[in-house]
Every structure is written in C-alpha cells, then in structure tokens.
Protein backbone atom coordinates (compact mmCIF):
# COMPACT_ATOMS: atom_id res chain seq x y z
CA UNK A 1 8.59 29.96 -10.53
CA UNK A 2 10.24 27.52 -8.28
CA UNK A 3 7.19 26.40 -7.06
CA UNK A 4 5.76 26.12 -10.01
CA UNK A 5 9.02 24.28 -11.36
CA UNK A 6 8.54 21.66 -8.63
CA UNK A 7 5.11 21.12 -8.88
CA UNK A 8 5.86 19.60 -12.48
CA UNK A 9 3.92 22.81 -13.98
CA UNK A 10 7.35 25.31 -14.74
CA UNK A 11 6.93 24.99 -18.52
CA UNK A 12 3.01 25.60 -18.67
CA UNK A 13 3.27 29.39 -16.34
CA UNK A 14 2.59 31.36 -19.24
CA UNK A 15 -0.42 29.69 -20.95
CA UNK A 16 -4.10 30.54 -19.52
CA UNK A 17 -5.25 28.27 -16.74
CA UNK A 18 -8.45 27.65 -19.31
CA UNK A 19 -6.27 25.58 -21.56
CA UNK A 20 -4.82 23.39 -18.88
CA UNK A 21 -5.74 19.22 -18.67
CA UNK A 22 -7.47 18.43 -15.71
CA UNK A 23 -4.09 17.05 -14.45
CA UNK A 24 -1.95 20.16 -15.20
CA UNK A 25 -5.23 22.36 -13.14
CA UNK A 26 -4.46 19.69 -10.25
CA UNK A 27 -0.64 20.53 -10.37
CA UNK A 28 -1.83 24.21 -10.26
CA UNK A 29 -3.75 23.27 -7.30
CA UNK A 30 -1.12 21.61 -5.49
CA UNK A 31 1.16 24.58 -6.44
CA UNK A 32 -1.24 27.18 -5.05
CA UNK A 33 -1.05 25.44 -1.55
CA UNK A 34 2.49 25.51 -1.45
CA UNK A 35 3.39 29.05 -2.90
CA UNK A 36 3.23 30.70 1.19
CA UNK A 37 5.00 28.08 2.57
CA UNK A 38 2.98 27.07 5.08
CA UNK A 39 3.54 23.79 7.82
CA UNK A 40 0.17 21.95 7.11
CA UNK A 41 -0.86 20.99 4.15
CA UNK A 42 -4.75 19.28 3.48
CA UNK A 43 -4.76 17.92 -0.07
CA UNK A 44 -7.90 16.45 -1.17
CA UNK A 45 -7.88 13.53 -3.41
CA UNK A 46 -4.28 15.22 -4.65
CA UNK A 47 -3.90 12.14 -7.41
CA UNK A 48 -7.11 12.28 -8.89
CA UNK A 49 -6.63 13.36 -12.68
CA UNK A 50 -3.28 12.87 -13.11
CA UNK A 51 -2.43 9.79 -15.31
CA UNK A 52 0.16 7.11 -13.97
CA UNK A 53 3.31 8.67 -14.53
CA UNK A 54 2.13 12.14 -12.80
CA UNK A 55 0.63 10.26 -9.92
CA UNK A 56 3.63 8.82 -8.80
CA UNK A 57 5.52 12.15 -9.15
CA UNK A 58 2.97 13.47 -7.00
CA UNK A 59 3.33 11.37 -4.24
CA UNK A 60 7.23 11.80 -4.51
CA UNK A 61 6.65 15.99 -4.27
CA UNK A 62 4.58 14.80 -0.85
CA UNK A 63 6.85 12.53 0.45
CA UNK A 64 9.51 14.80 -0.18
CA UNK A 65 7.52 18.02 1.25
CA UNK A 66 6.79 15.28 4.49
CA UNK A 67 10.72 14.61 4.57
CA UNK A 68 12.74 16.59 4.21
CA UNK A 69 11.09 19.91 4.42
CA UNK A 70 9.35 18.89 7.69
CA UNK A 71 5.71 19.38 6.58
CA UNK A 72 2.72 18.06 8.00
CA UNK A 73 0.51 16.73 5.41
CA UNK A 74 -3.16 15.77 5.96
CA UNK A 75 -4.67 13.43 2.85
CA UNK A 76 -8.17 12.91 2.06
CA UNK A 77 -8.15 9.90 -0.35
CA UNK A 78 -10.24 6.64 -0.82
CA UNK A 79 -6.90 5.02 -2.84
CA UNK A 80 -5.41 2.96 -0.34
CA UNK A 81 -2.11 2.72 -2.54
CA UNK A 82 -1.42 6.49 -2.64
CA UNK A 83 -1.87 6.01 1.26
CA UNK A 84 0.60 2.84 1.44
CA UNK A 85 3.01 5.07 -0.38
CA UNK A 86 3.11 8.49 1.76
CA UNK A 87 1.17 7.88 4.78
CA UNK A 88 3.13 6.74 8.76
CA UNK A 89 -0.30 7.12 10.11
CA UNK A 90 -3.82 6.27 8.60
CA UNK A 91 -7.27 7.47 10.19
CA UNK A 92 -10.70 6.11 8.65
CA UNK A 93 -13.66 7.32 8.80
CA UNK A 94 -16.60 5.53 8.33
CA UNK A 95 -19.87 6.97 8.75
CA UNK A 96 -18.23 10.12 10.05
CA UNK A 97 -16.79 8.76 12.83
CA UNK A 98 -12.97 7.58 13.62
CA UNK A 99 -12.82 3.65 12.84
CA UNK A 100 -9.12 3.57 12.68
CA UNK A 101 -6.47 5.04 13.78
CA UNK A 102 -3.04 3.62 13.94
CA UNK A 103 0.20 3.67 12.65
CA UNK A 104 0.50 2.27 8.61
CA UNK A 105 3.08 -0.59 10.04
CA UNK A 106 0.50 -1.68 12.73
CA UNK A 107 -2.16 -1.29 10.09
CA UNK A 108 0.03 -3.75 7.41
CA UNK A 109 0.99 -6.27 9.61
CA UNK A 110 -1.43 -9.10 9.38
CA UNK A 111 -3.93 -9.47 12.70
CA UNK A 112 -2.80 -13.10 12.67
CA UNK A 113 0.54 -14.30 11.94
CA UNK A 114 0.36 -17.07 9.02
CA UNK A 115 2.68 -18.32 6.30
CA UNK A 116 1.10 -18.30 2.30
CA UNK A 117 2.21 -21.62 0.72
CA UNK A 118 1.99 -22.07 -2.80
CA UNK A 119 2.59 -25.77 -4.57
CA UNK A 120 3.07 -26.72 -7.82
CA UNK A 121 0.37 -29.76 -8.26
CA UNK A 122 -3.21 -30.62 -6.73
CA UNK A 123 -3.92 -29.20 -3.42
CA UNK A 124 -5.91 -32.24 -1.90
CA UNK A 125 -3.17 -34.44 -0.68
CA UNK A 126 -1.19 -31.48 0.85
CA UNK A 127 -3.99 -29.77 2.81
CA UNK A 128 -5.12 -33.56 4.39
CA UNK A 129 -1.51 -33.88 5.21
CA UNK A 130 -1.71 -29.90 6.83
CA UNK A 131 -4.86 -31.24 8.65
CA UNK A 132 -3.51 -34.42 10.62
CA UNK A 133 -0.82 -32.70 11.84
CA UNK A 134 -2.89 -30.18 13.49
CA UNK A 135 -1.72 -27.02 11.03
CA UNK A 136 -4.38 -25.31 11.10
CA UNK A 137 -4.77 -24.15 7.48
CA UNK A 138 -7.27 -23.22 4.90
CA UNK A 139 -7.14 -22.81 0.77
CA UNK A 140 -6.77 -19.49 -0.77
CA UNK A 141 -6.36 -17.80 -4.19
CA UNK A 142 -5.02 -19.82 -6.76
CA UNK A 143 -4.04 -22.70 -5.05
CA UNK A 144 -2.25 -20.76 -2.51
CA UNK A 145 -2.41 -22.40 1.54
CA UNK A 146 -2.78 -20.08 4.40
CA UNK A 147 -1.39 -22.07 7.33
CA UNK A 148 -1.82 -19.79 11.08
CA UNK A 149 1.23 -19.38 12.90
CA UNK A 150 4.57 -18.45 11.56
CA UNK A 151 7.03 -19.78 14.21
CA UNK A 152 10.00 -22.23 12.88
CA UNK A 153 8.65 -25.24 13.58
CA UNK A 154 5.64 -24.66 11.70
CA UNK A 155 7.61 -23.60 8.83
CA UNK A 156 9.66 -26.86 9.59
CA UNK A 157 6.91 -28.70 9.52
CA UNK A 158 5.60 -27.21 6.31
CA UNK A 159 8.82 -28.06 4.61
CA UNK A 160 8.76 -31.40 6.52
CA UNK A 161 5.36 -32.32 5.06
CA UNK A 162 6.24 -30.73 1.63
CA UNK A 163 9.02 -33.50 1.66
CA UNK A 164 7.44 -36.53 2.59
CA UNK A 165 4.67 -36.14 -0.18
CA UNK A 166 6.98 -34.98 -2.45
CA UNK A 167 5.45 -32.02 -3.03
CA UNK A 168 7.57 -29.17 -4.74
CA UNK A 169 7.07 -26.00 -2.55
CA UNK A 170 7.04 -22.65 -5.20
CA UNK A 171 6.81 -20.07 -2.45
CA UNK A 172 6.67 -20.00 1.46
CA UNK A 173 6.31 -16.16 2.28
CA UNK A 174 4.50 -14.23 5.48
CA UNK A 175 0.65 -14.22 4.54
CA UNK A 176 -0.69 -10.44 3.70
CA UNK A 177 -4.13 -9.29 5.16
C-alpha cells in the first residue's frame, strides 16, 4: 500500500489493472519496480503516458528515490527535459555505441563562452559597430546577438557600444548551447 500510495496509484489498488489509463498502468509499472526495494532501478521511458501534471510528479518520485533514499537510477529516455530534471550524469548512445558521457553540468555549459544580447530596434547598426571593434559576433533568433567571449571587458564593451549608438540593451545574459 505504501508503495502504491507513493507511486500516485493508492486510491486505484482495488480496481482491475484492465480498467487502468495508460498512465495509471505506467504508475503500476513504476510501482512494481519498487515494491522489493531494490538499489538499481532501470526505468524505460518512465514519463511516457502520463499527461503533464503526472510527469512532473514522476520525476519528483525519482529524484526523491535518487536523494534521499540513495538509489541508483538508470533512465532510458529520448526527452532531454526529463533528463535536465533528474539526471547528474548523461550517456548517449548513438548507433549503439557511447557518444557521450559526462557529467549534466559539463554537458550544459556552453563549449564556447559567449554573451546573448538582445536590442530593442534594427540590428544593422549594432552588429557593424560589434564588427569594428573586433567582437566577434553573429545574429541569432529573433534579433538576439551572440557575441564569443564573456570576460568583463567584453561585456564593457558591449554596454560601451550599446551607449554610444544609443541603443537600448533588453537583455545581456550567458549564451545557452
């Protein structure tokens, strides 16, 4: 029952597993791979099925299986939220062989460090400014900048550039791979 209880599927125990959604048969699931307690845990695709709601309660139960009950947790899943979420280290496979393997805060961190700019106006005078000062930077998504490098004077310069063109700056954050 506790198990049950925890897996989200305590008030559902007495009806036949024939009547269940395909999200309360996925609880069930989950709940039958807990019930003996065991230190590993391999859950395939454990979100699929469940709508929005349920899916993030799953991936609280793991997290909180991972936590503070000490389990190891394997997770087969092609959502790369649901890994963001519960995962400290990420393996891919790609043609059945290991393409990555590293931590999730190695993985996250961008392989070079850049600053996103967003303006509020036309992009043309800013970037030609960007370019004769040697900032090496290139347009993105919705008039967004990505300008390489990330040290203070480059944000200095950003803001110093921003300034003389009188330019209003919207947003000046670390760029995102």
């Amino acid at each position: 029952h506790e198990i049950l209880d925890f897996c989200g599927a305590g008030q559902e125990r007495y009806r036949t597993v024939e009547t269940y959604s395909t999200g309360m048969r996925q609880k069930l699931k989950f709940a039958q791979a807990l019930v003996h307690d065991p230190p590993l845990l391999i859950l395939d695709e454990p979100t699929s099925g469940l709508d929005p709601d349920e899916r993030e309660m799953m991936l609280n139960r793991i997290r909180v299986l991972a936590r503070s009950h000490q389990k190891s947790i394997v997770i087969c899943t092609h959502i790369l939220p649901d890994v963001q979420q519960v995962s400290d280290f990420v393996v891919i496979l790609a043609s059945g062989r290991v393409s990555v393997a590293n931590t999730m805060s190695e993985l996250a961190r961008p392989a070079v460090p850049a600053l996103q700019v967003r303006i509020l106006g036309g992009p043309d005078k800013f970037m030609a400014a960007l370019k004769t000062r040697n900032l090496d930077a290139k347009l993105g998504p919705m008039g967004t900048f990505v300008v390489e490098g990330d040290s203070e004077d480059r944000l200095r310069e950003i803001w110093r550039i921003a300034a003389e063109l009188d330019v209003v700056v919207r947003s000046l954050t670390p760029a995102r791979n």
